[in-house]
PDB file of N, CA and C in Angstrom:
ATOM      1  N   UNK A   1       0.839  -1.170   0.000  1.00  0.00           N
ATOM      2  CA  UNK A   1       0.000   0.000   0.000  1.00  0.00           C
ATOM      3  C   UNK A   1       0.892   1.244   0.000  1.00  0.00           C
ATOM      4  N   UNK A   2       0.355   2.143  -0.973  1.00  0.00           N
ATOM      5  CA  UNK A   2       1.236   3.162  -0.661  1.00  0.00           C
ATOM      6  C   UNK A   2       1.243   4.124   0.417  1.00  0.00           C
ATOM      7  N   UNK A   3       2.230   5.412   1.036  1.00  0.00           N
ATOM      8  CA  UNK A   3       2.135   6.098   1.809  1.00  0.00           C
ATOM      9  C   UNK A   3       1.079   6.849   1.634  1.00  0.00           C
ATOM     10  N   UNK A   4       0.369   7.846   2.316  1.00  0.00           N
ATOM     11  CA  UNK A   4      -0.510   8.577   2.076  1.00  0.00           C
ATOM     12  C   UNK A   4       0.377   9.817   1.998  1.00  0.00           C
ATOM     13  N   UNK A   5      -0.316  11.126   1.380  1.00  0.00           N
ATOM     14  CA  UNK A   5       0.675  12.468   0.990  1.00  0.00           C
ATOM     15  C   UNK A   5       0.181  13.422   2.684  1.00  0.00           C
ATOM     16  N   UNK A   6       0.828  14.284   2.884  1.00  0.00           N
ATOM     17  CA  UNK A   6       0.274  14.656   4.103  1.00  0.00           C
ATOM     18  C   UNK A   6      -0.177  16.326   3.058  1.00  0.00           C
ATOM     19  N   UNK A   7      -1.233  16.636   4.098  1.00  0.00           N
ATOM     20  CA  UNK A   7      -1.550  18.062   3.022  1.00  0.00           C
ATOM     21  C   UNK A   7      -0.756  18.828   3.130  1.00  0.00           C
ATOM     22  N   UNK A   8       0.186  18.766   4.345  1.00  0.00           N
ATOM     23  CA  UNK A   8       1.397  20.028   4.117  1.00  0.00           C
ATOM     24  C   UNK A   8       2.345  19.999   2.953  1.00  0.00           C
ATOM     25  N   UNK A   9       1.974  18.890   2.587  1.00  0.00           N
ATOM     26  CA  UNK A   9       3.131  18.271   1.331  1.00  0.00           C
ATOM     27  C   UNK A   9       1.875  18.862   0.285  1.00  0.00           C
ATOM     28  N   UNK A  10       1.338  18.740   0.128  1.00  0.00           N
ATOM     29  CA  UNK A  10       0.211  18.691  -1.362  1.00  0.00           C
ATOM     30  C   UNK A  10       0.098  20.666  -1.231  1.00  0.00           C
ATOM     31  N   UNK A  11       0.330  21.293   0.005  1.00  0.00           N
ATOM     32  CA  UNK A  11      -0.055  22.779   0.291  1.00  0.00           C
ATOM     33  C   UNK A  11       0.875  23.017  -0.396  1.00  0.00           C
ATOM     34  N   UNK A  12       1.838  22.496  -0.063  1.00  0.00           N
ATOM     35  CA  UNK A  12       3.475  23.339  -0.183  1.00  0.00           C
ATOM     36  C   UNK A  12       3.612  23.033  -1.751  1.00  0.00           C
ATOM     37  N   UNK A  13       3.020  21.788  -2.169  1.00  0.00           N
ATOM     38  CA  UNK A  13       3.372  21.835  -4.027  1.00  0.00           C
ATOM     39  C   UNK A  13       2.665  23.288  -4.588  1.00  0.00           C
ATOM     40  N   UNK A  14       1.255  23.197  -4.125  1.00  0.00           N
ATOM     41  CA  UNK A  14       0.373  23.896  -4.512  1.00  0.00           C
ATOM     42  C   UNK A  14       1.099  25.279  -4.935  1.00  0.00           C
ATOM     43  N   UNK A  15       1.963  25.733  -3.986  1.00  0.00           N
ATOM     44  CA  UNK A  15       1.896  26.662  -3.339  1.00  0.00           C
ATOM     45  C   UNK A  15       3.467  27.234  -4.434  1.00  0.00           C
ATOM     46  N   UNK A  16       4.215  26.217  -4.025  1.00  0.00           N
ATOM     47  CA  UNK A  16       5.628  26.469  -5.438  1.00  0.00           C
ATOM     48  C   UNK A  16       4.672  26.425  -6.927  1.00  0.00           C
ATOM     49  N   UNK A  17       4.178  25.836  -7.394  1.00  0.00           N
ATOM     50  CA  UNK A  17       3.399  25.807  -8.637  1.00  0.00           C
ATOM     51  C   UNK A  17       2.914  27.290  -8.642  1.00  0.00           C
ATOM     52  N   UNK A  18       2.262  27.817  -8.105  1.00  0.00           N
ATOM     53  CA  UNK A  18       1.581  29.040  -8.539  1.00  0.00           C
ATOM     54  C   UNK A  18       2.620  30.413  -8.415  1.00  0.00           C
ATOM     55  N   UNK A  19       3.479  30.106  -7.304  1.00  0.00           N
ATOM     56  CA  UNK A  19       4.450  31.057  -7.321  1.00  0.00           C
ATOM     57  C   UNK A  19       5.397  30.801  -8.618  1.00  0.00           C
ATOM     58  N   UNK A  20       5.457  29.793  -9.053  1.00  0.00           N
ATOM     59  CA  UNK A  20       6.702  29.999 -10.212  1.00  0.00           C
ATOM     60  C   UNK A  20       6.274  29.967 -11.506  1.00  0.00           C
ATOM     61  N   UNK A  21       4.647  29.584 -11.576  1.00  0.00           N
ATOM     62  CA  UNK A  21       3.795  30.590 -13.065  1.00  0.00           C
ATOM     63  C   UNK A  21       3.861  31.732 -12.873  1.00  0.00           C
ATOM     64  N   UNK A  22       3.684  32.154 -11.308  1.00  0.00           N
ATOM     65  CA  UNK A  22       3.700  33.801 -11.618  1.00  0.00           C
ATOM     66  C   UNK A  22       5.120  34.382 -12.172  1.00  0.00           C
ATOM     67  N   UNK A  23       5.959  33.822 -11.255  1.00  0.00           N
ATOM     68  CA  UNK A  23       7.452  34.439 -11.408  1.00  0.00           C
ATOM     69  C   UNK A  23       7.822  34.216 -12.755  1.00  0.00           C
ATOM     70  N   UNK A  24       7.475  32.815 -13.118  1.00  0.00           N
ATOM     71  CA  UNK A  24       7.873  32.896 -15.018  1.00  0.00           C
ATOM     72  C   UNK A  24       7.054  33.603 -16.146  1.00  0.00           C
ATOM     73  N   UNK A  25       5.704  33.901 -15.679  1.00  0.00           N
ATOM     74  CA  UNK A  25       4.942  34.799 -16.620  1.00  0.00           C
ATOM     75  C   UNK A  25       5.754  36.110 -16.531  1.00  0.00           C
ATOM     76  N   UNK A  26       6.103  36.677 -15.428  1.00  0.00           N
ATOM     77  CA  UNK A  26       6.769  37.889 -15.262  1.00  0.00           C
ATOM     78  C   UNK A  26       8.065  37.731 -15.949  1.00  0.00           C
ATOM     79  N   UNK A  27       8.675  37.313 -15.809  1.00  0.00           N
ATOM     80  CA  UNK A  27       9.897  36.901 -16.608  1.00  0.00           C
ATOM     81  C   UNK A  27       9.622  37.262 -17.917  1.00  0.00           C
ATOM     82  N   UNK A  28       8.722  36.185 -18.350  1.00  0.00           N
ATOM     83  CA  UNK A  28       8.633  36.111 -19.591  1.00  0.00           C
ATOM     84  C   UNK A  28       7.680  37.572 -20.446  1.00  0.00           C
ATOM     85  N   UNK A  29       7.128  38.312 -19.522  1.00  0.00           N
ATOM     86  CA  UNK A  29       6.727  39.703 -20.003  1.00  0.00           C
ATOM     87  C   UNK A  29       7.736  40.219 -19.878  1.00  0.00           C
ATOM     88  N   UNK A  30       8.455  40.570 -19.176  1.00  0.00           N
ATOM     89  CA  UNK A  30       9.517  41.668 -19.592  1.00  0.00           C
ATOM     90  C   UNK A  30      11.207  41.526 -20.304  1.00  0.00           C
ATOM     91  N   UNK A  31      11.175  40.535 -20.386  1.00  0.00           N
ATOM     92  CA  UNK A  31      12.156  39.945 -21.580  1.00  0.00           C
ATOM     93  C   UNK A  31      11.928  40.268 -23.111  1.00  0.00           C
ATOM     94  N   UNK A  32      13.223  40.531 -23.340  1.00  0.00           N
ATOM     95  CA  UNK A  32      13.006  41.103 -24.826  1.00  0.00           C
ATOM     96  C   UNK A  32      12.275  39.557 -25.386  1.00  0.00           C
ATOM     97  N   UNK A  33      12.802  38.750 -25.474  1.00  0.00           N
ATOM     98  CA  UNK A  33      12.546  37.468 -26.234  1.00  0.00           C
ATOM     99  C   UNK A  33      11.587  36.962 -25.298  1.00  0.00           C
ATOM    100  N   UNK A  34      10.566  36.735 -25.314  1.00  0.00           N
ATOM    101  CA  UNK A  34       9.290  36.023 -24.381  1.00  0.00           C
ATOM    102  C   UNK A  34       9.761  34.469 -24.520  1.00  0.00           C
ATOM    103  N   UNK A  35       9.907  33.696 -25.369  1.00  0.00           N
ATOM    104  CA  UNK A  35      10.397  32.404 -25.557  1.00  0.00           C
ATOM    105  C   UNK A  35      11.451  31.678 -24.506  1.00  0.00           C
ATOM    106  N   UNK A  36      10.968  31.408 -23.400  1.00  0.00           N
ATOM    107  CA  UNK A  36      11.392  30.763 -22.446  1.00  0.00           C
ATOM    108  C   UNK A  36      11.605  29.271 -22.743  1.00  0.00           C
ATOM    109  N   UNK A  37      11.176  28.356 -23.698  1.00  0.00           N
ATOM    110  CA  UNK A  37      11.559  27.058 -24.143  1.00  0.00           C
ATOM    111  C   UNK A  37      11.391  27.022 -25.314  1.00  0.00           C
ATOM    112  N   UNK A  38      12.536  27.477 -26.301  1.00  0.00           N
ATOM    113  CA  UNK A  38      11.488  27.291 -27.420  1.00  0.00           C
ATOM    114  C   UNK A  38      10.934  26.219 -28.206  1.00  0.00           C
ATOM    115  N   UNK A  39      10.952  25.275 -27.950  1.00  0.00           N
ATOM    116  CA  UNK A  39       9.676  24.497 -27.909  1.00  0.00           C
ATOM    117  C   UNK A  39       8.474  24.391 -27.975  1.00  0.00           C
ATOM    118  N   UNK A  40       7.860  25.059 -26.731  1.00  0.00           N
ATOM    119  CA  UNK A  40       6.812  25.278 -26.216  1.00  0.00           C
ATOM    120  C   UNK A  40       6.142  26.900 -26.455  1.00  0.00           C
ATOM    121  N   UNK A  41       4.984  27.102 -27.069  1.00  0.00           N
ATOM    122  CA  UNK A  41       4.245  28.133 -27.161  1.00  0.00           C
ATOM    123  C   UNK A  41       4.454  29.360 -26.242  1.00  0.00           C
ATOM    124  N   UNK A  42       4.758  30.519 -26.516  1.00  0.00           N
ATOM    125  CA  UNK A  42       5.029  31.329 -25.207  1.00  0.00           C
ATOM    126  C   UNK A  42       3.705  31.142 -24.742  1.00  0.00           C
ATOM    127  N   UNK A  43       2.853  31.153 -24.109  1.00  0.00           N
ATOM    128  CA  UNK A  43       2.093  31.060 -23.060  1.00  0.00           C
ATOM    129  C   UNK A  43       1.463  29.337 -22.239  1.00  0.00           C
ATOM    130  N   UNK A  44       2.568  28.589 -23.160  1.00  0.00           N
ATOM    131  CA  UNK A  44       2.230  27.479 -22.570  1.00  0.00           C
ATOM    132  C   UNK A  44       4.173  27.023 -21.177  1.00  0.00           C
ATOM    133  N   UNK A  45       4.830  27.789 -21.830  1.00  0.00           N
ATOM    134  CA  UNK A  45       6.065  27.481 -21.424  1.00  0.00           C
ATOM    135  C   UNK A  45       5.760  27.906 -19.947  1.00  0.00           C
ATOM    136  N   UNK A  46       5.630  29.198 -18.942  1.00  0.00           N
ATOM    137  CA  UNK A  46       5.846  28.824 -17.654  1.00  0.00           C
ATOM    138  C   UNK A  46       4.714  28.508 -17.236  1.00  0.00           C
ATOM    139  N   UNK A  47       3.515  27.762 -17.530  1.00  0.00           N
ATOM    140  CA  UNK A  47       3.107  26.562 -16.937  1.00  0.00           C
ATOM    141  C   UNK A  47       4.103  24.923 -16.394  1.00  0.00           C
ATOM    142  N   UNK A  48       4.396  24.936 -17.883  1.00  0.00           N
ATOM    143  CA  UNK A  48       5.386  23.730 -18.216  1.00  0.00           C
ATOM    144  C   UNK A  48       6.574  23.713 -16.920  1.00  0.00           C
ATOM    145  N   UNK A  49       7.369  25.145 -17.514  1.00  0.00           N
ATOM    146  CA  UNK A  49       8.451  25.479 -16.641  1.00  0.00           C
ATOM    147  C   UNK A  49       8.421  25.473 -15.226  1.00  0.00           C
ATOM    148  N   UNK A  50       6.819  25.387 -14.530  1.00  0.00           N
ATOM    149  CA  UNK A  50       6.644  25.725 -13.172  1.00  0.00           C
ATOM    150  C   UNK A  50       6.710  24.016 -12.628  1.00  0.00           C
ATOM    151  N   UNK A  51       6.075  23.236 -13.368  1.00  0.00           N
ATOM    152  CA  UNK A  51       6.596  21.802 -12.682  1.00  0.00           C
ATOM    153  C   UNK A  51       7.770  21.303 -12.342  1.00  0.00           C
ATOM    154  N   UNK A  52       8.944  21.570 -12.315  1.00  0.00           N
ATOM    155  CA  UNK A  52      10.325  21.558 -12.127  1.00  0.00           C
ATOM    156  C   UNK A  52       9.841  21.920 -10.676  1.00  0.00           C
ATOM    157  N   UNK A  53      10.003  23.025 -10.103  1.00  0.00           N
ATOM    158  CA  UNK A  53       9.960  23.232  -8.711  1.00  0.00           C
ATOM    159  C   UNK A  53       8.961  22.905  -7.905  1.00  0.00           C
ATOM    160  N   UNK A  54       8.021  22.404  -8.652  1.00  0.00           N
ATOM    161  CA  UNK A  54       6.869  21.723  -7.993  1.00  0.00           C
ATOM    162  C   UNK A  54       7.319  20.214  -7.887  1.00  0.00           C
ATOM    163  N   UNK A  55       7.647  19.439  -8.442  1.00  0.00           N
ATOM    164  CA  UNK A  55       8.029  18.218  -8.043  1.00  0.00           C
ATOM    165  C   UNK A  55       9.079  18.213  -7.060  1.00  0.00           C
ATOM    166  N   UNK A  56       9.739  19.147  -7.492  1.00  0.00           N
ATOM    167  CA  UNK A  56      10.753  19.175  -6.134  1.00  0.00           C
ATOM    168  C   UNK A  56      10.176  19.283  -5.117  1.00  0.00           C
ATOM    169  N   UNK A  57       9.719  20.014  -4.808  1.00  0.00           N
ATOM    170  CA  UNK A  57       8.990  20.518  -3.491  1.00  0.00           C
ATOM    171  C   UNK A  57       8.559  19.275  -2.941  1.00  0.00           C
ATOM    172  N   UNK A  58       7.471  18.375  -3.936  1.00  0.00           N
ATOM    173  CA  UNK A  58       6.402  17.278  -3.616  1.00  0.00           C
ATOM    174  C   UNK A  58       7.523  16.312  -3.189  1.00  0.00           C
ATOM    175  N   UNK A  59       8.673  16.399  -3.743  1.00  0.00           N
ATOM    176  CA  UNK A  59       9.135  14.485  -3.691  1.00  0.00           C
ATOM    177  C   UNK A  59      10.344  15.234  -2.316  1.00  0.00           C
ATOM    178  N   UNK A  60      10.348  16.336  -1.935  1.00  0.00           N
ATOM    179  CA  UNK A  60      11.027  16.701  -0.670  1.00  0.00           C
ATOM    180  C   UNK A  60      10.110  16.425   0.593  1.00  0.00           C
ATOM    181  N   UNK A  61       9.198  17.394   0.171  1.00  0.00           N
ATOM    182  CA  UNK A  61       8.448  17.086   1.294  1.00  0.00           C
ATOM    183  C   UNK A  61       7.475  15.634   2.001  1.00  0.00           C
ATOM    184  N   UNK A  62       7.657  14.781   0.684  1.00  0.00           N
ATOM    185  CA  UNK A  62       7.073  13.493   0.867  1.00  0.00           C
ATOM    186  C   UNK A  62       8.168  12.871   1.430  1.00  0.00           C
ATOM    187  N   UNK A  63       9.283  12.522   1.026  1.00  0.00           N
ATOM    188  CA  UNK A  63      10.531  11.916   1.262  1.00  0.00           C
ATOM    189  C   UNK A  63      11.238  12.420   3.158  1.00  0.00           C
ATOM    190  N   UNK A  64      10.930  13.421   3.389  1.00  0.00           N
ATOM    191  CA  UNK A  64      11.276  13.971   4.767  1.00  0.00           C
ATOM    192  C   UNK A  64      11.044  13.361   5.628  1.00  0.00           C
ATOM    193  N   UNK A  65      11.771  13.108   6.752  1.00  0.00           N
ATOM    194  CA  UNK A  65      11.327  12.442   7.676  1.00  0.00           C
ATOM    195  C   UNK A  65      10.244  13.537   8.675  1.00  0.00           C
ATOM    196  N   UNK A  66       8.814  12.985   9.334  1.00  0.00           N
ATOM    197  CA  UNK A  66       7.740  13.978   9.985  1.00  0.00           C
ATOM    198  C   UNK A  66       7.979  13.324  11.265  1.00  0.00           C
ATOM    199  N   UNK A  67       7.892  14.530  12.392  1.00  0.00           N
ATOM    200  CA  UNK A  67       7.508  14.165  13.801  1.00  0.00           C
ATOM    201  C   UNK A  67       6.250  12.867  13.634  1.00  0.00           C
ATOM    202  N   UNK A  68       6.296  11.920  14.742  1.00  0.00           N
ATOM    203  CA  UNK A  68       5.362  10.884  14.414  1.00  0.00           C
ATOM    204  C   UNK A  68       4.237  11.857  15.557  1.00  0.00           C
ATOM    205  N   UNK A  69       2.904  11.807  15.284  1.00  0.00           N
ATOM    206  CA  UNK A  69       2.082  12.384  16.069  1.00  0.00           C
ATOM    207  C   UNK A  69       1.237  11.159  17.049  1.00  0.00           C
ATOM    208  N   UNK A  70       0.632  11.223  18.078  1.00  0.00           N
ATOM    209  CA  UNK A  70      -0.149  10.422  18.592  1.00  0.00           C
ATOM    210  C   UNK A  70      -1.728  10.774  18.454  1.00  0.00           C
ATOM    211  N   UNK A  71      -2.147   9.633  18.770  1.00  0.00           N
ATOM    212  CA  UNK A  71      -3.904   9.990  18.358  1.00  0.00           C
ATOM    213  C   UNK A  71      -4.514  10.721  18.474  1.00  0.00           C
ATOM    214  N   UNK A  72      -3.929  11.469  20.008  1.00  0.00           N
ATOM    215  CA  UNK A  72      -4.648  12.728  19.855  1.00  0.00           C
ATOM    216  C   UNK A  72      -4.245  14.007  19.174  1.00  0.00           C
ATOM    217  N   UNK A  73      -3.520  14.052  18.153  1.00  0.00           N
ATOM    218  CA  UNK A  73      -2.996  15.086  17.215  1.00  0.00           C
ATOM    219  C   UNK A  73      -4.264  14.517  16.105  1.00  0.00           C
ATOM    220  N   UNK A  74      -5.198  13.577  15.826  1.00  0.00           N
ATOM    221  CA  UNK A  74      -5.705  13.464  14.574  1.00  0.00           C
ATOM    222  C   UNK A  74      -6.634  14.603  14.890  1.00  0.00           C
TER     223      UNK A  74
END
C-alpha cells in the first residue's frame, strides 16, 4: 500500500506551482525574447516550466522524515 501524501506536502506543491507561473509569466513579459523554451508556445512554457519546482517541493516534502504524532494530534 502506498504512503498517504500529508496536506502540508500537497499545500506546499500547490503553493511552489503558482508562485513559479507567476514568477515565469513575469519573466517572460519583460524579456526582450518572451520564448522561455522554445519548444513550447510562449504562453504554454511557464506553466510547463513551473513543474520543475513543484516536483521538487512534492518528492522533498514526501521523502522527509515527519515528527510521528499520537492519536490525539488526529
Amino acid at each position: 500500500m502506498a504512503a498517504s501524501v500529508e496536506k502540508k506536502v500537497t499545500a506546499a506543491s500547490v503553493a511552489a506551482y503558482l508562485a513559479s507561473t507567476g514568477l515565469l509569466a513575469i519573466l517572460g513579459a519583460v524579456q526582450d525574447d518572451a520564448r522561455l523554451v522554445s519548444g513550447l508556445p510562449d504562453s504554454l512554457a511557464p506553466f510547463v516550466l513551473a513543474l520543475v519546482p513543484t516536483a521538487i517541493t512534492f518528492v522533498s516534502g514526501w521523502a522527509a522524515r515527519h515528527t510521528p504524532r499520537g492519536p490525539s494530534a488526529l
